[in-house]
Each structure stands twice: as C-alpha cells, then as structure tokens.
Protein backbone atom coordinates (compact mmCIF):
# COMPACT_ATOMS: atom_id res chain seq x y z
CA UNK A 1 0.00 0.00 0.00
CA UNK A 2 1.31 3.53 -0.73
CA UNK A 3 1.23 5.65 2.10
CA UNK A 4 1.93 9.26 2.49
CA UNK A 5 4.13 10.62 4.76
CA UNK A 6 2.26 11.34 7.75
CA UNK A 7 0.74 7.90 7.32
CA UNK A 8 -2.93 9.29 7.72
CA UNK A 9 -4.78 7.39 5.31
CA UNK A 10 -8.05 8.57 3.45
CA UNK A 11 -9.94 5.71 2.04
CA UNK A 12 -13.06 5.48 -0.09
CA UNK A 13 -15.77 3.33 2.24
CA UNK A 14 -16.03 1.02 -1.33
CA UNK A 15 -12.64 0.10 -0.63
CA UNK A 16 -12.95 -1.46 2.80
CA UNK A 17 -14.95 -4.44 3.77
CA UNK A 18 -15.49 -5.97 7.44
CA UNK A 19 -14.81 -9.67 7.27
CA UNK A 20 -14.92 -10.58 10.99
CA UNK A 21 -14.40 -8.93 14.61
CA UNK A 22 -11.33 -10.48 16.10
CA UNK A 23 -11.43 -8.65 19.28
CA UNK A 24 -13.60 -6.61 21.26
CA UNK A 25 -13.38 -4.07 24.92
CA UNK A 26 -14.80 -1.43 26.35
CA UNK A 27 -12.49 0.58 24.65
CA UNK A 28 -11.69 -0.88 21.31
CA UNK A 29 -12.21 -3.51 18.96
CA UNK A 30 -9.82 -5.10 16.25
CA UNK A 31 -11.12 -6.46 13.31
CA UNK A 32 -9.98 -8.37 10.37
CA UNK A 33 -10.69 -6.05 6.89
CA UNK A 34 -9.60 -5.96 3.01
CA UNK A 35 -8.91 -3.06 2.10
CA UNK A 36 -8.17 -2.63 -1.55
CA UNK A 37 -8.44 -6.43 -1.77
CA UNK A 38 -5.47 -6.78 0.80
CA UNK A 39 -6.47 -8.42 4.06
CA UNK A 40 -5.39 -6.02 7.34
CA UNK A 41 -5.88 -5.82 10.99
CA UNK A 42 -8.08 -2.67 11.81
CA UNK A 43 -8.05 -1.39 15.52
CA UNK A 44 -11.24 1.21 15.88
CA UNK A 45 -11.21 2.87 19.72
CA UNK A 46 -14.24 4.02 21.05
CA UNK A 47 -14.37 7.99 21.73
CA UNK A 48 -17.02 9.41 24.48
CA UNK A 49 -14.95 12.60 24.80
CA UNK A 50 -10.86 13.23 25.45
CA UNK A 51 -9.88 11.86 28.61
CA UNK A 52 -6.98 14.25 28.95
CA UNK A 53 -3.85 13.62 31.32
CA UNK A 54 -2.90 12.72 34.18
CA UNK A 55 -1.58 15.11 36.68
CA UNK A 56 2.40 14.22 35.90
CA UNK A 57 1.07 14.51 32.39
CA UNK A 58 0.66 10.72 30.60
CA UNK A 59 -1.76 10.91 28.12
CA UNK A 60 -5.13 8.77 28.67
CA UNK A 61 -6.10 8.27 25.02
CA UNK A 62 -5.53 4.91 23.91
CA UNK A 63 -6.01 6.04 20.74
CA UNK A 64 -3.17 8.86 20.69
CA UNK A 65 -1.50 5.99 22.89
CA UNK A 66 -1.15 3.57 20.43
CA UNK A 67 -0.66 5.84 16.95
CA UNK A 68 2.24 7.69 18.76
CA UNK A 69 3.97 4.32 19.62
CA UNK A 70 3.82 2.69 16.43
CA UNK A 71 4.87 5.72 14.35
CA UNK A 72 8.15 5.50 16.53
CA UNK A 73 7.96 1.68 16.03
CA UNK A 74 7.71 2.40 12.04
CA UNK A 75 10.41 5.25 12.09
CA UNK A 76 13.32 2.83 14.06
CA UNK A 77 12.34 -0.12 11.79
CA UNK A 78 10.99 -2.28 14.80
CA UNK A 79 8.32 -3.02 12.56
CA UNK A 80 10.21 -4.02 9.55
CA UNK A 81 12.40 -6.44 11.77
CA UNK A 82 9.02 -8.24 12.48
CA UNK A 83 9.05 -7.50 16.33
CA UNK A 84 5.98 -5.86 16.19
CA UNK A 85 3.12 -5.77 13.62
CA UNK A 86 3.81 -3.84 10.76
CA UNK A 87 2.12 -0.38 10.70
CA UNK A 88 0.17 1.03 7.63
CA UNK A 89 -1.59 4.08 8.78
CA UNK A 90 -4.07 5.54 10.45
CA UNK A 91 -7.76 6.71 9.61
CA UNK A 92 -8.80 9.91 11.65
CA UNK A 93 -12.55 9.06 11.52
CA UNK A 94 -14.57 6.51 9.90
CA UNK A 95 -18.53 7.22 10.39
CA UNK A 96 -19.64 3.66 11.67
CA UNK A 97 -23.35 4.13 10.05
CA UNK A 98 -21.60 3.59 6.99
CA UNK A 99 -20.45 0.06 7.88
CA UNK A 100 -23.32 -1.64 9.85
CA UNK A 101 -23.94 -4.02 11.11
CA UNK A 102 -19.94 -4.62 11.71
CA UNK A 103 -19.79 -1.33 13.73
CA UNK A 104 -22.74 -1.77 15.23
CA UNK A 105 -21.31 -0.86 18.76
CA UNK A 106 -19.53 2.35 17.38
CA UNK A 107 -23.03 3.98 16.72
CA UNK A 108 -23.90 5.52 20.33
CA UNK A 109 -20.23 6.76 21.12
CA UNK A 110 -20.45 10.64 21.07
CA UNK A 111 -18.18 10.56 18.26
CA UNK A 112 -17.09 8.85 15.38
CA UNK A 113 -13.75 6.39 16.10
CA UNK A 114 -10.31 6.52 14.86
CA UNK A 115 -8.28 3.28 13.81
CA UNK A 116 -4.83 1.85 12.91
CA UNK A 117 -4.44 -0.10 10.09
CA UNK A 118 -2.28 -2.84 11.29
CA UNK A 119 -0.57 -6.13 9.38
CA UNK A 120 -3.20 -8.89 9.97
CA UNK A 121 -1.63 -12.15 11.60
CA UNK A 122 -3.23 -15.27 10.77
CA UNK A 123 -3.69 -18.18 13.06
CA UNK A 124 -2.64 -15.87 15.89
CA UNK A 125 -2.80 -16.30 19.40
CA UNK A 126 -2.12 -15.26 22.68
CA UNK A 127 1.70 -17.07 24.23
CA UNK A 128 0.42 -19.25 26.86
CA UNK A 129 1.43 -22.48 28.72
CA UNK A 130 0.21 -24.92 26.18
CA UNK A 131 2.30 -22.99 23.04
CA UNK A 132 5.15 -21.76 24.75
CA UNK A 133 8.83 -21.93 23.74
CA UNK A 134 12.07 -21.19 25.09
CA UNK A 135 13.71 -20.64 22.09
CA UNK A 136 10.96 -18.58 20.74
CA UNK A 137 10.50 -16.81 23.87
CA UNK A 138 13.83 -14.88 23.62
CA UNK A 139 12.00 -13.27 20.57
CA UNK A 140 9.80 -11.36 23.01
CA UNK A 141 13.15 -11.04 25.06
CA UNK A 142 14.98 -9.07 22.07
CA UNK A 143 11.92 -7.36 21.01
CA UNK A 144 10.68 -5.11 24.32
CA UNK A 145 14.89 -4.10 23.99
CA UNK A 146 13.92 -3.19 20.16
CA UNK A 147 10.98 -1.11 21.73
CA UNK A 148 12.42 0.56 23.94
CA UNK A 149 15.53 1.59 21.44
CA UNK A 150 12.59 3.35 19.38
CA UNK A 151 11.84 5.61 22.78
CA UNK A 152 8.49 3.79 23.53
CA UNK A 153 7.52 2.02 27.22
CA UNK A 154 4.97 -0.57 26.79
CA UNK A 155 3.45 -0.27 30.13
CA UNK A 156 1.65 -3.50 30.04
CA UNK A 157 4.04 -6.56 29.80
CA UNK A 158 1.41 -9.56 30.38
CA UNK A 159 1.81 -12.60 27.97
CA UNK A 160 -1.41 -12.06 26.67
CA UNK A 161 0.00 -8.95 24.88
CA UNK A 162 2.71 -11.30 22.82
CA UNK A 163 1.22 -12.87 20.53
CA UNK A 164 2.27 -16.43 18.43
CA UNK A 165 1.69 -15.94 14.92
CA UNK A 166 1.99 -19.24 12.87
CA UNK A 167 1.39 -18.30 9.65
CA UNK A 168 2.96 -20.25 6.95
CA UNK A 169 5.81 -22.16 7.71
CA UNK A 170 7.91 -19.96 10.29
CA UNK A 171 6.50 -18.79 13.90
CA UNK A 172 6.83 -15.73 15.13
CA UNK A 173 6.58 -13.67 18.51
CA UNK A 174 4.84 -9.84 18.33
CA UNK A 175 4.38 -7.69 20.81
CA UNK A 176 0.66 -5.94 20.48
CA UNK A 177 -1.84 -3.50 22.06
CA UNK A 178 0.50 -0.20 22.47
CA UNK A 179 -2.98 1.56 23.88
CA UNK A 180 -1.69 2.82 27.12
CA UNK A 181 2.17 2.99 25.98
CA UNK A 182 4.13 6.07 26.44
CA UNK A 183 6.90 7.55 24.29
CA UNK A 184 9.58 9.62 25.19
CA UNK A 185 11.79 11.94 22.73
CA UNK A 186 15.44 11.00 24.52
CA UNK A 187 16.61 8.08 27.23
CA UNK A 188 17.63 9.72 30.43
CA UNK A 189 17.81 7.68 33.58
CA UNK A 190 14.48 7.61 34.33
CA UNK A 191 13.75 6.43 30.96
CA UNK A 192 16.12 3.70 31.00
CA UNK A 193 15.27 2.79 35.08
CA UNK A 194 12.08 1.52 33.68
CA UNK A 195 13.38 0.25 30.66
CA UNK A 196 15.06 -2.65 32.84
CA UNK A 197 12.20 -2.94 34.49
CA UNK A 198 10.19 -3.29 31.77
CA UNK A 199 12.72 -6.36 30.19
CA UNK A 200 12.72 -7.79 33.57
CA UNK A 201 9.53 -8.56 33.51
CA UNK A 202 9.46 -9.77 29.93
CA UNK A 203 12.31 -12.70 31.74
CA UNK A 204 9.47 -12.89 34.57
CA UNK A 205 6.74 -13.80 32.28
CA UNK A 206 9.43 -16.43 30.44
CA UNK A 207 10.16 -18.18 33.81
CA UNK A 208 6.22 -18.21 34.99
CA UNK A 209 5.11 -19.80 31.39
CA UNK A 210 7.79 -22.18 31.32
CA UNK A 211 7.28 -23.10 34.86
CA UNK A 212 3.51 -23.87 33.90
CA UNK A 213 4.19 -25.17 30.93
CA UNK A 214 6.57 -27.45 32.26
CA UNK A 215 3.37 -28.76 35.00
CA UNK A 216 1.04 -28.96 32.29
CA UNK A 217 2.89 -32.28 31.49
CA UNK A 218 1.21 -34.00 33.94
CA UNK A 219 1.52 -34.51 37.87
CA UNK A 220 4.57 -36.24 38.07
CA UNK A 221 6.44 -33.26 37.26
CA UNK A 222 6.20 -31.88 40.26
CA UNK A 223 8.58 -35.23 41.59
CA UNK A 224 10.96 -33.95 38.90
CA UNK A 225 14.50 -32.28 39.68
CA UNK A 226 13.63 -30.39 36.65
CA UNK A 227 10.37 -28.77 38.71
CA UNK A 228 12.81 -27.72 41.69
CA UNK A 229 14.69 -25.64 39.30
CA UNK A 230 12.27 -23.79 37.16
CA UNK A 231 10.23 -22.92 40.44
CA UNK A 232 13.43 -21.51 41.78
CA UNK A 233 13.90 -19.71 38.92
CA UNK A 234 10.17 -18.49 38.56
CA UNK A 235 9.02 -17.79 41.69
CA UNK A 236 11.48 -14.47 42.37
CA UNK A 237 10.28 -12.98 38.84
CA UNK A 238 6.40 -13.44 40.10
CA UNK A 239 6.64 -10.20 42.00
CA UNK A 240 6.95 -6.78 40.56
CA UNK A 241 8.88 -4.80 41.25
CA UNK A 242 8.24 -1.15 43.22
CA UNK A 243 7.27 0.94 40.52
CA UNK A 244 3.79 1.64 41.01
CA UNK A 245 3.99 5.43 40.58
CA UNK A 246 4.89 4.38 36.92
CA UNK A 247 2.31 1.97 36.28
CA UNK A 248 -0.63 4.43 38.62
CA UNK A 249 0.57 8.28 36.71
C-alpha cells in the first residue's frame, strides 16, 4: 500500500470491507478487513470525549496511545524487523453508520472512532502455557529491547499482549496492544530505570510460562529435579517490582 508521509490514510468506504471482529473491549475492537483487496488488521477505539492527562502529564487516550507508539515503532524499523506488527496508517474518523452491522457498537459513542491499520496475523494467538517456547520466547526477550531503542515504554508486559503468529511455515513472537504505551523523545535515567524494568519482567513472564508449561505435562512433574529448578527460577520474577507510581501516573 502507498502511504503518504504522515501515514494518515483517506480511504473510499467502497474500498474497505469488514470480514470478521477479532477482538472486542470497552475501549476498542480489532477487526480483520480488506482493504483494496489486501487483508489487514483494523483497531477502531471508542471515543465518548478526550480523557486528557494525568496530573504528571501521561496521556489517557488509547487512541493517541497507540498511533504515537507505532509511528516511533515504524520510524526505528521495529516493525520491519518483524518484532511488532507492521504499521500502515491511520484513519482519523470513519462514520460507523456507513459500515453496519460490523460497527454496530460504534453507533452511540459521542463521536465517530479513529483506527490503525495494522498487518493482519493469521492463526494468531495469545503465548500461553500450552504454546510456549524457550527458544521462541527470547524473541519477546529481544523485542521489548527493540521497543524501547525506538523511545516507547509498553506499560503493560502480560503474555497475553505477545502474541504467536503461525502463519505459513515460520513462527513468530509480536508484541501488540501499544494503547496505554508512552513515548519519550530521549533516554535519560528515568527512561532507561524503567526500561530494565520493563525487560525484567518480559524474563518474569518467560520463567512463569515455562514453569507452567513445564506442570502442564502431567503430575509427576512436580517429583521432577527439573520442577525444583524452574520454580526456583520463577518464583522471584512473580513479584513486581516497586514501581507503582509508573504503572498508577
């Protein structure tokens, strides 16, 4: 797709069409879309009003959240190195009347949503227990370091935002859902204090899935040398550490 520069796209409604909803909240929903006959993610956020900032100044809009992330994430080629999915623009409203009954849920929001056009994944789901990898895992490992190199803090480092893509032959490990990420124009010490402690808890959420992975053999694991080990390993990673005035403001 050719984009311009700012990457704000303009499309005729002719050209899209709603195949399915792949996810849904309160506050957004992703769905899968053609688009000129190409198949694309499309994340529309709900919008009742700005919610403004908080009082140290992080922005509350998920939606300016998540399009000021990935435009860092497309300008330090995080998205061409596959960490991340790749980013094709953004739509600044889309009047959901015209698309019914897909955006059927858009319709009473006091005003019309905004989206990101996203690559679509196929077969894609959330890393869990049952599909986990160490060797894959250090792809999430490498990746949050690749996000924060493009000056953007994730702020929400659950496994359930890494998705396992296994389309084709080759599986791959994104990170997803930049809505309440924040961005940051140079790394100071601040910056890069929660940096670590951002990628330590990326190696948290590797020792807690392959600890429960590991279990989900069957209950003679927990007789197993091998048990004694990853639960030592796990167990210190399962607590956060202090940073709630980061995670709260």
């Amino acid at each position: 797709m050719q984009l311009a520069n700012s990457c704000r796209l303009n499309p005729e409604n002719t050209n899209i069409q709603f195949m399915r909803e792949i996810s849904g909240s309160p506050a957004s929903s992703i769905f899968e879309i053609t688009y000129d006959n190409v198949t694309y993610a499309l994340k529309l956020y709900h919008d009742n009003g700005d919610p403004g900032l908080t009082e140290r100044g992080r922005d509350l809009n998920r939606y300016r959240c998540e399009l000021k992330a990935y435009m860092n994430l497309l300008r330090h080629g995080v998205c061409d190195r596959g960490f991340v999915p790749y980013f094709y623009g953004y739509i600044d409203r889309l009047d959901p009347s015209t698309f019914q009954p897909a955006l059927r849920h858009f319709t009473h929001d006091k005003l019309h949503p905004s989206a990101i056009l996203l690559e679509y994944l196929p077969a894609a789901e959330s890393l869990n227990c049952v599909n986990y990898s160490t060797a894959l895992y250090n792809t999430a490992i490498e990746g949050m370091k690749e996000i924060h190199n493009a000056h953007v803090h994730h702020r929400d480092i659950y496994p359930k935002n890494i998705l396992l893509s296994e389309g084709g032959s080759k599986k791959r490990l994104v990170w997803v859902d930049f809505d309440v990420s924040t961005t940051f124009n140079s790394t100071g010490p601040e910056e890069e204090k929660y940096s670590k402690y951002e990628e330590e808890l990326v190696v948290g959420c590797g020792k807690a899935l392959a600890l429960t992975s590991f279990l989900a053999r069957g209950p003679k694991t927990r007789s197993s040398p091998e048990y004694e080990v990853l639960l030592n390993m796990a167990l210190p990673k399962l607590q956060k550490p202090a940073f709630g005035q980061y995670m709260l403001d």
